[in-house]
N, C-alpha and C. Protein backbone atom coordinates (compact mmCIF):
# COMPACT_ATOMS: atom_id res chain seq x y z
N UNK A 1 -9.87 1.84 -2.95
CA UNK A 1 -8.67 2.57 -2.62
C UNK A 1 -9.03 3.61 -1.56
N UNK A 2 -8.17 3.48 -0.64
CA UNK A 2 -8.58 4.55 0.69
C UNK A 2 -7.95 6.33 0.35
N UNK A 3 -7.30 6.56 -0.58
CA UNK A 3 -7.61 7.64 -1.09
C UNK A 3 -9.39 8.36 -1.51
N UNK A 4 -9.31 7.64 -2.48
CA UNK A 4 -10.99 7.88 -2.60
C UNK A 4 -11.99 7.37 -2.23
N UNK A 5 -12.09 6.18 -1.35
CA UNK A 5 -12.80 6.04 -0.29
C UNK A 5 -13.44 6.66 1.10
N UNK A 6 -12.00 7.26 1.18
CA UNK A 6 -12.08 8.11 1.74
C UNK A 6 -12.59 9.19 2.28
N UNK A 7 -13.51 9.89 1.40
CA UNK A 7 -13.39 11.43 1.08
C UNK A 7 -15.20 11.19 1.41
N UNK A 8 -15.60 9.88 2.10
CA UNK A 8 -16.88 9.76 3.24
C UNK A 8 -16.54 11.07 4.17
N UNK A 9 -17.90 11.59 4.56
CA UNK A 9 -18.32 12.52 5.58
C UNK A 9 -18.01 11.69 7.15
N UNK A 10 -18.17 10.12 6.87
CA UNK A 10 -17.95 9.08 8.18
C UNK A 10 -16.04 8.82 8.74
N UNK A 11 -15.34 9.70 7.69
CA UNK A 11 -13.74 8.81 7.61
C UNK A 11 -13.68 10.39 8.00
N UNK A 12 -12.77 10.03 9.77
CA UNK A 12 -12.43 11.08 10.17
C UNK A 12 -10.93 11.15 9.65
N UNK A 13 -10.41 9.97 9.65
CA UNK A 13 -8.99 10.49 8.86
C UNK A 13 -8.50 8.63 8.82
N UNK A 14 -7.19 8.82 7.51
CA UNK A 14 -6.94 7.90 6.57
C UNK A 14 -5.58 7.24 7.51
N UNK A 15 -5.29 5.74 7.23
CA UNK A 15 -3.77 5.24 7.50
C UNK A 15 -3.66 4.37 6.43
N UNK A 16 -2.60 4.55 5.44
CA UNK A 16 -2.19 3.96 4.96
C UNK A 16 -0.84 2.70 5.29
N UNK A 17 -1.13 1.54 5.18
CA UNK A 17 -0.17 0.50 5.63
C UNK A 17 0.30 -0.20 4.49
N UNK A 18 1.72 0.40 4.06
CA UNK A 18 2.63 0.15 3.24
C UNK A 18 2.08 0.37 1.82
N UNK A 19 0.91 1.36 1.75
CA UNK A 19 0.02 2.10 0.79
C UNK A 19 0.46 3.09 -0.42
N UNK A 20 -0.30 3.13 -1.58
CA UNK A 20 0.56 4.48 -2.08
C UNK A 20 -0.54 5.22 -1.92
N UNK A 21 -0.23 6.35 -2.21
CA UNK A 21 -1.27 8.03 -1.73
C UNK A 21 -1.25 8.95 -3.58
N UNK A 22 -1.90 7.74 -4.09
CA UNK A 22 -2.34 8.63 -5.56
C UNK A 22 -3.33 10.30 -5.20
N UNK A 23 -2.94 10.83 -6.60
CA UNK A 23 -3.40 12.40 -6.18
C UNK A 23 -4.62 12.12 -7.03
N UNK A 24 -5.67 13.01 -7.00
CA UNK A 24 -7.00 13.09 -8.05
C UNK A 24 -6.28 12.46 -9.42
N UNK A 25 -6.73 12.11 -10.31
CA UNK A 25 -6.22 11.76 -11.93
C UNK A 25 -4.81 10.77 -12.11
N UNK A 26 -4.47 10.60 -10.70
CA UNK A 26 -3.05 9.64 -10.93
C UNK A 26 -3.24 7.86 -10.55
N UNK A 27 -3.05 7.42 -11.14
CA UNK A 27 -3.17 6.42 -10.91
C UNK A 27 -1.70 5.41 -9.88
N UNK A 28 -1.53 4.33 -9.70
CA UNK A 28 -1.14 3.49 -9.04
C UNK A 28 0.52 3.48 -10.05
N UNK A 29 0.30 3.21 -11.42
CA UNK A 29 1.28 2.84 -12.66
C UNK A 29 2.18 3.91 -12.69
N UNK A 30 0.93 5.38 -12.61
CA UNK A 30 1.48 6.62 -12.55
C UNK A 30 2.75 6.55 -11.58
N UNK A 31 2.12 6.43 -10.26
CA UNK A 31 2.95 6.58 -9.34
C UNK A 31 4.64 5.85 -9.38
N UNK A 32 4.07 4.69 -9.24
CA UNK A 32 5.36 2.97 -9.79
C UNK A 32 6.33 3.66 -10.96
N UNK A 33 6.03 4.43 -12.38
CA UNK A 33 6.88 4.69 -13.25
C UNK A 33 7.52 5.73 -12.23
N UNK A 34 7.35 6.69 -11.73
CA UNK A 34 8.28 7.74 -11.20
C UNK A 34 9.07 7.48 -9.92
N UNK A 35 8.47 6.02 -9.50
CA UNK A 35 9.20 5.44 -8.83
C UNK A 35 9.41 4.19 -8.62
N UNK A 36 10.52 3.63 -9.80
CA UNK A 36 9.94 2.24 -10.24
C UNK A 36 10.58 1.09 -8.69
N UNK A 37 9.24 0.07 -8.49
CA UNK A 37 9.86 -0.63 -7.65
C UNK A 37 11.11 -1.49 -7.51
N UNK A 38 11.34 -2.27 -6.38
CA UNK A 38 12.83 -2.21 -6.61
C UNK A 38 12.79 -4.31 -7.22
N UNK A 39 11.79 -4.69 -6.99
CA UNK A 39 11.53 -6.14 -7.99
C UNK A 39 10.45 -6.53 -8.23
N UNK A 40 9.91 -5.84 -9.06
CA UNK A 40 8.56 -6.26 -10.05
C UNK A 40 8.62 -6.98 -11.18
N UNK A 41 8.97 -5.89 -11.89
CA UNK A 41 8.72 -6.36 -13.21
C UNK A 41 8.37 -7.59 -13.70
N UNK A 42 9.82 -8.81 -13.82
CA UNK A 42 9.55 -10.33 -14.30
C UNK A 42 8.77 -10.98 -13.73
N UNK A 43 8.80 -10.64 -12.48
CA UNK A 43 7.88 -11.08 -10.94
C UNK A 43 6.06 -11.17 -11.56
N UNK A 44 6.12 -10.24 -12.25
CA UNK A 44 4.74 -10.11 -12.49
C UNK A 44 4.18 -11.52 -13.50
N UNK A 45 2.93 -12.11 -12.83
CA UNK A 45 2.57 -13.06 -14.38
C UNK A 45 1.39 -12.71 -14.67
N UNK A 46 0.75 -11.98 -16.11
CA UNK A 46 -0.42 -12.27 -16.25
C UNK A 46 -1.08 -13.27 -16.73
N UNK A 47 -2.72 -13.18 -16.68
CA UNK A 47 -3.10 -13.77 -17.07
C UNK A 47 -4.55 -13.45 -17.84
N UNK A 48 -4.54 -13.56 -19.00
CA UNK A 48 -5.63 -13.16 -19.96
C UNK A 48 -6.87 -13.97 -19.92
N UNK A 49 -7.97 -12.91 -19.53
CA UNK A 49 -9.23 -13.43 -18.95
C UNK A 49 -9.92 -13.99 -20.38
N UNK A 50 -11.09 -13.85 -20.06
CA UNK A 50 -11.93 -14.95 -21.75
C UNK A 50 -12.29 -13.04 -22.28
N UNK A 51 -12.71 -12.49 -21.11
CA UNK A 51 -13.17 -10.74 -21.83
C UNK A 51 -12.24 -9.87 -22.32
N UNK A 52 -11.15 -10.97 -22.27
CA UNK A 52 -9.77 -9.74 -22.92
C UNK A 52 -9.01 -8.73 -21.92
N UNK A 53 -9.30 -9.33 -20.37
CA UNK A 53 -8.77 -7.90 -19.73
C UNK A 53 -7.52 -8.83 -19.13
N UNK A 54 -6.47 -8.41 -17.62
CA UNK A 54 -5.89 -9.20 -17.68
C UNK A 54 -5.85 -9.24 -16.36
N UNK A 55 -5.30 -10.11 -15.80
CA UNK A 55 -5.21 -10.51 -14.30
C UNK A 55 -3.95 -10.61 -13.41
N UNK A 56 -3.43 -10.16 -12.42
CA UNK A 56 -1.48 -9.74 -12.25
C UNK A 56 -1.35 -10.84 -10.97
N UNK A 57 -0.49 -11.69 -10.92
CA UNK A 57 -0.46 -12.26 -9.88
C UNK A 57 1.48 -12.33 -9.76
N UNK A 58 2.07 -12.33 -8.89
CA UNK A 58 3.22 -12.74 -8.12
C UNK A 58 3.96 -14.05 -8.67
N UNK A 59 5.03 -14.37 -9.65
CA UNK A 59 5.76 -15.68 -9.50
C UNK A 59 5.63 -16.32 -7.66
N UNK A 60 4.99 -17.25 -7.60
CA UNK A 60 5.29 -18.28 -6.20
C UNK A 60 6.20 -18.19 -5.66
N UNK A 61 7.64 -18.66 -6.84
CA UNK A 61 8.87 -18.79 -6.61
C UNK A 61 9.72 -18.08 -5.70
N UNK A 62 9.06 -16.78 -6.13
CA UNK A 62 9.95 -15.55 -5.80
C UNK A 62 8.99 -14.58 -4.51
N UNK A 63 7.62 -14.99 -4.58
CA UNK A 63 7.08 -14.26 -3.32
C UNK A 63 7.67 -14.13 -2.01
N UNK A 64 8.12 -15.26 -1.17
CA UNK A 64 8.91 -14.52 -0.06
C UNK A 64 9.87 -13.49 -0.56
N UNK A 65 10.75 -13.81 -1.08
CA UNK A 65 11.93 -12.43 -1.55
C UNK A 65 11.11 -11.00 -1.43
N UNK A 66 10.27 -11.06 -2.41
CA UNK A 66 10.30 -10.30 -3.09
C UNK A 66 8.56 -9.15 -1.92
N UNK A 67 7.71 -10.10 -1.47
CA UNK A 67 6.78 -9.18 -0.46
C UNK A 67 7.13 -9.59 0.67
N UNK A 68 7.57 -10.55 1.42
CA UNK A 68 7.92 -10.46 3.18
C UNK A 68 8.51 -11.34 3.53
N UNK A 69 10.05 -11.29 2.56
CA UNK A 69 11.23 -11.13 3.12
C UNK A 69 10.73 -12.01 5.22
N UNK A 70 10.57 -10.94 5.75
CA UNK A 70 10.76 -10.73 7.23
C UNK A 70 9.74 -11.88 7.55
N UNK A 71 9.19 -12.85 7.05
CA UNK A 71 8.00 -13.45 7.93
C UNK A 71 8.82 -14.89 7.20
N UNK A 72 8.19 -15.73 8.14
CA UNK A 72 8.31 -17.08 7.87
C UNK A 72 8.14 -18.31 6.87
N UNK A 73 9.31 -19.30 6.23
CA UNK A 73 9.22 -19.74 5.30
C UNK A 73 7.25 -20.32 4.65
N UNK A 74 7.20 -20.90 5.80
CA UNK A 74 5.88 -21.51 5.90
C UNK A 74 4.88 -20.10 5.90
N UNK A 75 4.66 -19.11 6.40
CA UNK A 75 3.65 -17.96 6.44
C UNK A 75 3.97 -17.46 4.57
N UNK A 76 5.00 -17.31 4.04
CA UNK A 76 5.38 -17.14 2.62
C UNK A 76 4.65 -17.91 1.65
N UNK A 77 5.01 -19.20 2.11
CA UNK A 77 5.00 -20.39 0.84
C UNK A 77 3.05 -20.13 1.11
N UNK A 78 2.46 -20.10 2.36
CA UNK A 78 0.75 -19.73 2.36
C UNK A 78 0.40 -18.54 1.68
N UNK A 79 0.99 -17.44 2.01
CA UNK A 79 0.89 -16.28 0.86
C UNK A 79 0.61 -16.64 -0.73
N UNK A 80 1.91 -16.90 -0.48
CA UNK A 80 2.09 -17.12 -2.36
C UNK A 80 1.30 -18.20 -2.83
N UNK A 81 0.60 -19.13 -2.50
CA UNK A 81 -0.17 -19.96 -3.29
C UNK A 81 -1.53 -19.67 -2.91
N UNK A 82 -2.13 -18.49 -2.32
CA UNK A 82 -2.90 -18.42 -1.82
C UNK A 82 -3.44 -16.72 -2.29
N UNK A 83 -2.48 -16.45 -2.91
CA UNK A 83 -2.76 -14.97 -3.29
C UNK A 83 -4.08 -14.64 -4.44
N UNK A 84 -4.47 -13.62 -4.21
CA UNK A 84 -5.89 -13.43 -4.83
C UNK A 84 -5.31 -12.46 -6.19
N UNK A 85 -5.19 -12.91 -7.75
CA UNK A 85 -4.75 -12.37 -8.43
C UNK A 85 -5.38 -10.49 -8.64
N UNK A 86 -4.80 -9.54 -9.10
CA UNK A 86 -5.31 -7.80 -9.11
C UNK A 86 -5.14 -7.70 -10.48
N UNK A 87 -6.65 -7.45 -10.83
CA UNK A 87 -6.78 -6.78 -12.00
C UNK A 87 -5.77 -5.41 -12.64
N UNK A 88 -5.01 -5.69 -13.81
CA UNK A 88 -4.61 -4.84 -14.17
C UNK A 88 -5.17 -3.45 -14.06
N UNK A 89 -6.45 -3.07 -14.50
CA UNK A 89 -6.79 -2.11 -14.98
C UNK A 89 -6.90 -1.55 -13.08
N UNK A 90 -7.16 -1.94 -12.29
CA UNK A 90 -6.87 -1.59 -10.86
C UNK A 90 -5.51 -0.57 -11.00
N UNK A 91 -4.20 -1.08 -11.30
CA UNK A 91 -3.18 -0.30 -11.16
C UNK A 91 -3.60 1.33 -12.10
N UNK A 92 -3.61 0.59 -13.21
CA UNK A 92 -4.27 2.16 -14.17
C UNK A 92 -5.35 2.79 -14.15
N UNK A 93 -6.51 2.56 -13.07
CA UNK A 93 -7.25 3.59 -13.48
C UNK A 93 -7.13 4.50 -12.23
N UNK A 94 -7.45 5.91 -12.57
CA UNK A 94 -6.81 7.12 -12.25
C UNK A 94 -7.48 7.24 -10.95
N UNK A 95 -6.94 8.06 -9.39
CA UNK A 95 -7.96 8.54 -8.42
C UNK A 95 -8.76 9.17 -8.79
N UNK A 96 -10.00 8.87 -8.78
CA UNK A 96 -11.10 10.17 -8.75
C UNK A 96 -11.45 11.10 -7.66
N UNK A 97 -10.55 11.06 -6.58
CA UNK A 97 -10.16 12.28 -5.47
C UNK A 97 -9.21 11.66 -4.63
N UNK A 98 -8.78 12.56 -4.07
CA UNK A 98 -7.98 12.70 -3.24
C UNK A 98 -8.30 13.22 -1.63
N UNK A 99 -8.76 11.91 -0.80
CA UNK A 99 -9.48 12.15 0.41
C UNK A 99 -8.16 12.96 1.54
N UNK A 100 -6.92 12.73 0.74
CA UNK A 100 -5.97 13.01 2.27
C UNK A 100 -5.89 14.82 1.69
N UNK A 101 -6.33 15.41 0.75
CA UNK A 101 -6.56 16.71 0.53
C UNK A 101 -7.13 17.48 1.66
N UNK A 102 -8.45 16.87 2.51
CA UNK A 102 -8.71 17.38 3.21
C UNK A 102 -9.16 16.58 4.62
N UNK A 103 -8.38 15.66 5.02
CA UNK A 103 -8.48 14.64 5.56
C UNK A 103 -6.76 14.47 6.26
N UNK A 104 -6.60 14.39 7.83
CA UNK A 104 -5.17 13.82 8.37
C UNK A 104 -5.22 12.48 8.13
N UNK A 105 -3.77 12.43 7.67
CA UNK A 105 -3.34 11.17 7.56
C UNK A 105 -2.46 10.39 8.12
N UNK A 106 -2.16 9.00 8.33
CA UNK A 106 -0.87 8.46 8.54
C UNK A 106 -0.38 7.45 7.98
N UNK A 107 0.71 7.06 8.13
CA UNK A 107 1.60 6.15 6.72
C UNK A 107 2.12 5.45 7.74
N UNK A 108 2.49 3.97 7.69
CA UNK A 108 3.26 3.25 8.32
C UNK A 108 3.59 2.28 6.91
N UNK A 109 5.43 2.11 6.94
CA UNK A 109 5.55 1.65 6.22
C UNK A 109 6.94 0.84 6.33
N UNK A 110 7.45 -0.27 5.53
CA UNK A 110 8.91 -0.98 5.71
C UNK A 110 9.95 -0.40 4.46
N UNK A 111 11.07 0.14 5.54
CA UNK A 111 11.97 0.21 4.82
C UNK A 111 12.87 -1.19 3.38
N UNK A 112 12.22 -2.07 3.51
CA UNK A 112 12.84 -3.16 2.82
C UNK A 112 11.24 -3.64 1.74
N UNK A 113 10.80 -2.47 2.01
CA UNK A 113 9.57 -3.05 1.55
C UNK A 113 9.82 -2.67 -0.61
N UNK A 114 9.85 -3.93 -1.42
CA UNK A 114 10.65 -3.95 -2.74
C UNK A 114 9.17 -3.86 -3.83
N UNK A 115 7.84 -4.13 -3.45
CA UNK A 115 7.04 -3.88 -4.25
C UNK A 115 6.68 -2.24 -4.53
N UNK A 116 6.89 -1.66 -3.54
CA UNK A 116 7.15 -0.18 -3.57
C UNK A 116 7.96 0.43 -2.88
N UNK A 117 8.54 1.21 -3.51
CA UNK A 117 9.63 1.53 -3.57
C UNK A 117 9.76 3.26 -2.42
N UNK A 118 10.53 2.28 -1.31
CA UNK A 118 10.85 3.53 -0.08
C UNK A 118 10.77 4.96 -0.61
N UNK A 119 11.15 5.38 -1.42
CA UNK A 119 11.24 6.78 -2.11
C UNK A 119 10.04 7.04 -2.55
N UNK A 120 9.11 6.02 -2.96
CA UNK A 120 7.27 6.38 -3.33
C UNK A 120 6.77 6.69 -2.14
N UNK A 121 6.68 5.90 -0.90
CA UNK A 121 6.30 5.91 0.35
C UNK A 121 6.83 7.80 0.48
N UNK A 122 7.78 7.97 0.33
CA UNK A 122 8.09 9.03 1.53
C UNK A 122 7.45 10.05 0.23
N UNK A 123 7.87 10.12 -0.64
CA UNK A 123 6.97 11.12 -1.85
C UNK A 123 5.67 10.92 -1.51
N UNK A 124 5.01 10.06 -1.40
CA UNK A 124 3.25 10.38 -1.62
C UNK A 124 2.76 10.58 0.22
N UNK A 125 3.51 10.03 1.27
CA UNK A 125 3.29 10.29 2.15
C UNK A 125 4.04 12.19 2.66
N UNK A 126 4.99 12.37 2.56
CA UNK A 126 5.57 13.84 2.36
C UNK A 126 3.87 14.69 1.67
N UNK A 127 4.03 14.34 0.77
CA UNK A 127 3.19 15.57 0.10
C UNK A 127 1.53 15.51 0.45
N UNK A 128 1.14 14.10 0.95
CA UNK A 128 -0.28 14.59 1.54
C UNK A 128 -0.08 14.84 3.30
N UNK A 129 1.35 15.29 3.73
CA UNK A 129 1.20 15.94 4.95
C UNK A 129 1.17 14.66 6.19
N UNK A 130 1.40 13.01 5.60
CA UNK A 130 0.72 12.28 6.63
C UNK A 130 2.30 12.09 7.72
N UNK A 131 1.23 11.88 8.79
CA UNK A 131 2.24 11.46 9.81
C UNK A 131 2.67 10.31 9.76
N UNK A 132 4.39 9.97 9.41
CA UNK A 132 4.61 8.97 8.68
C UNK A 132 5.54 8.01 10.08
N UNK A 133 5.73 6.50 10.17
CA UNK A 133 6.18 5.99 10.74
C UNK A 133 6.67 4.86 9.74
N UNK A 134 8.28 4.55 10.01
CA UNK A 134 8.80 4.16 9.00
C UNK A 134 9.65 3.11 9.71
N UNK A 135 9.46 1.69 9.09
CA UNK A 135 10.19 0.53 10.24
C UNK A 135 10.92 0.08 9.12
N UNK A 136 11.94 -0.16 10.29
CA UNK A 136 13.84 -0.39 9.70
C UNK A 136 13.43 -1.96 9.10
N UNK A 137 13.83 -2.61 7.93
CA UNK A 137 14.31 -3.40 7.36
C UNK A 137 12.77 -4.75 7.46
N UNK A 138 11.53 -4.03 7.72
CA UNK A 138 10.46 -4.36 7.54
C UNK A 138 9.84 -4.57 6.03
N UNK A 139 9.03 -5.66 5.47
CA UNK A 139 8.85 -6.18 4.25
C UNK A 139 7.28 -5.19 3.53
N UNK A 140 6.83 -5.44 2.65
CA UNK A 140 5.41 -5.30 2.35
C UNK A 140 4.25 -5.52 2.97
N UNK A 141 4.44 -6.67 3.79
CA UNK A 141 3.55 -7.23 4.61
C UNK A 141 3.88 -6.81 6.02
N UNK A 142 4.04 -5.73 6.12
CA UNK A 142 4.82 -5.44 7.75
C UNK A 142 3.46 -5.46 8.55
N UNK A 143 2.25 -5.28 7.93
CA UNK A 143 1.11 -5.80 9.06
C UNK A 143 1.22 -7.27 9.57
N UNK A 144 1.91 -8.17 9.04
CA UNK A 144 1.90 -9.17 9.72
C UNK A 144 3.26 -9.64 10.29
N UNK A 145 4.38 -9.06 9.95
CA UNK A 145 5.93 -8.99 10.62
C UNK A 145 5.69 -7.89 11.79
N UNK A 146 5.20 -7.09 11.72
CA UNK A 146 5.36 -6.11 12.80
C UNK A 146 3.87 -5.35 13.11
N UNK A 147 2.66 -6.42 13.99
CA UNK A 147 1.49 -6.19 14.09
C UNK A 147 1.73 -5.08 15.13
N UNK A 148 2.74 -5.26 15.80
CA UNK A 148 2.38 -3.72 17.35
C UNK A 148 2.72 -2.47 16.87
N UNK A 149 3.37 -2.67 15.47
CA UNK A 149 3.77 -1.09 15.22
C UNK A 149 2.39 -0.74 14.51
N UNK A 150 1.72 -1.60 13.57
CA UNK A 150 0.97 -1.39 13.12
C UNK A 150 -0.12 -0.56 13.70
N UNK A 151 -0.33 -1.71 14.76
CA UNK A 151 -1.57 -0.87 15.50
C UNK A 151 -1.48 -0.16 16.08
N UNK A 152 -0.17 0.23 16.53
CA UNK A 152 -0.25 1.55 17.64
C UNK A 152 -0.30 3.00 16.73
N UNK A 153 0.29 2.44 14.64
CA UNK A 153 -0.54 3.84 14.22
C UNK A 153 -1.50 4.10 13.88
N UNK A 154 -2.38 2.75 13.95
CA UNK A 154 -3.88 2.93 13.79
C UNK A 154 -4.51 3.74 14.76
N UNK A 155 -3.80 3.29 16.16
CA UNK A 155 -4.36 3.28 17.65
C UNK A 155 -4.43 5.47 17.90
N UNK A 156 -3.11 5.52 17.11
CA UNK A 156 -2.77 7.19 16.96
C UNK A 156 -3.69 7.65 16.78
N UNK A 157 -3.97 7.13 14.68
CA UNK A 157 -4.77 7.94 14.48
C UNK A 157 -6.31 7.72 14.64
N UNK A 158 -6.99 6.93 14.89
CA UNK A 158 -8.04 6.77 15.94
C UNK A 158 -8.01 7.72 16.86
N UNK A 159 -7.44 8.07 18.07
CA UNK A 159 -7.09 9.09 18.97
C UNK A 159 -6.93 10.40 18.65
N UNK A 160 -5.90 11.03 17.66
CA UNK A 160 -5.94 11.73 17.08
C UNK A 160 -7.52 12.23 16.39
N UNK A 161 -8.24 11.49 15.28
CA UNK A 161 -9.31 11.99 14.89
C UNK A 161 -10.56 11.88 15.79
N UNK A 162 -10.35 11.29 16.83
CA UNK A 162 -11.52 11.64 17.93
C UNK A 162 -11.23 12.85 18.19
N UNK A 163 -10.05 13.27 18.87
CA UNK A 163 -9.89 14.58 19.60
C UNK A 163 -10.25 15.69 18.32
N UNK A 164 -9.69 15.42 16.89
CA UNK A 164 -10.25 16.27 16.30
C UNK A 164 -11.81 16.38 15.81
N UNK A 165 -12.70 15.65 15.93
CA UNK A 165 -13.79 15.51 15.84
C UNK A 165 -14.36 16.29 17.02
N UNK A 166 -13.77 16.36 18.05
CA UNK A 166 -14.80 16.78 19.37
C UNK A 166 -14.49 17.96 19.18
N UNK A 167 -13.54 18.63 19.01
CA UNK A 167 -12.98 20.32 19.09
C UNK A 167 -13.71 20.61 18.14
């Protein structure tokens, strides 16, 4: 997680792309209950490992809808059968810091984006201060619907943390 990944002496500063911005002790679940997404839930299938833990993967069915909408039937239907299932305990276990505390940040994110929920984006991006860029009716996957916006806020903040590195 680039929250606490972060918080390297090497990471002049953070971009989150369609990211959430957990605080020290909050986790991912944390975040999602106070702002529940807008189609998860049934969406979700687990799957119970042999060690008892569990594994979260996407209904197929419903993956274009539901992460990128905006990209192509065929780029979807490769997603979704191709997706790498996320350990539950990933969503719940808590940040152990919070790198955008003392670290600039930036947020690029899609307004249509339904796994998290526009109002999480602007809450966790609002409160760690990041410079936020926000594309109209863009999916979850807006790194691959909208690669030039992407990079030009990478391209920012790259630029940005050089100049602050040299001063």
């Amino acid at each position: 997680m680039i929250t606490v990944a972060g918080g390297s002496d090497k990471v002049a500063g953070l971009v989150y792309v369609a990211g959430v911005v957990p605080d020290e002790g909050e986790s991912v679940n944390d975040l999602q209950g106070r702002f529940p997404s807008l189609a998860m839930g049934p969406l979700v299938q687990p799957v119970s490992l042999p060690d008892g833990s569990l594994e979260l993967s996407i209904d197929s069915a419903r993956f274009h809808d539901v992460f990128c909408a905006d990209l192509s039937d065929a780029d979807a239907a490769f997603m979704a059968i191709s997706q790498r299932p996320v350990s539950a305990t990933a969503l719940d276990d808590p940040a152990t810091a919070a790198a955008w505390r003392g670290k600039p940040s930036w947020a690029v994110f899609g307004t249509a984006d339904r796994p998290v929920a526009p109002e999480l984006h602007r809450f966790s991006h609002d409160r760690a201060g990041s410079t936020v860029t926000e594309v109209e009716g863009a999916s979850h996957f807006l790194m691959m619907s909208q690669p030039d916006i992407v990079a030009g806020v990478i391209r920012e903040a790259v630029i940005a943390s050089a100049v602050n590195r040299a001063a």
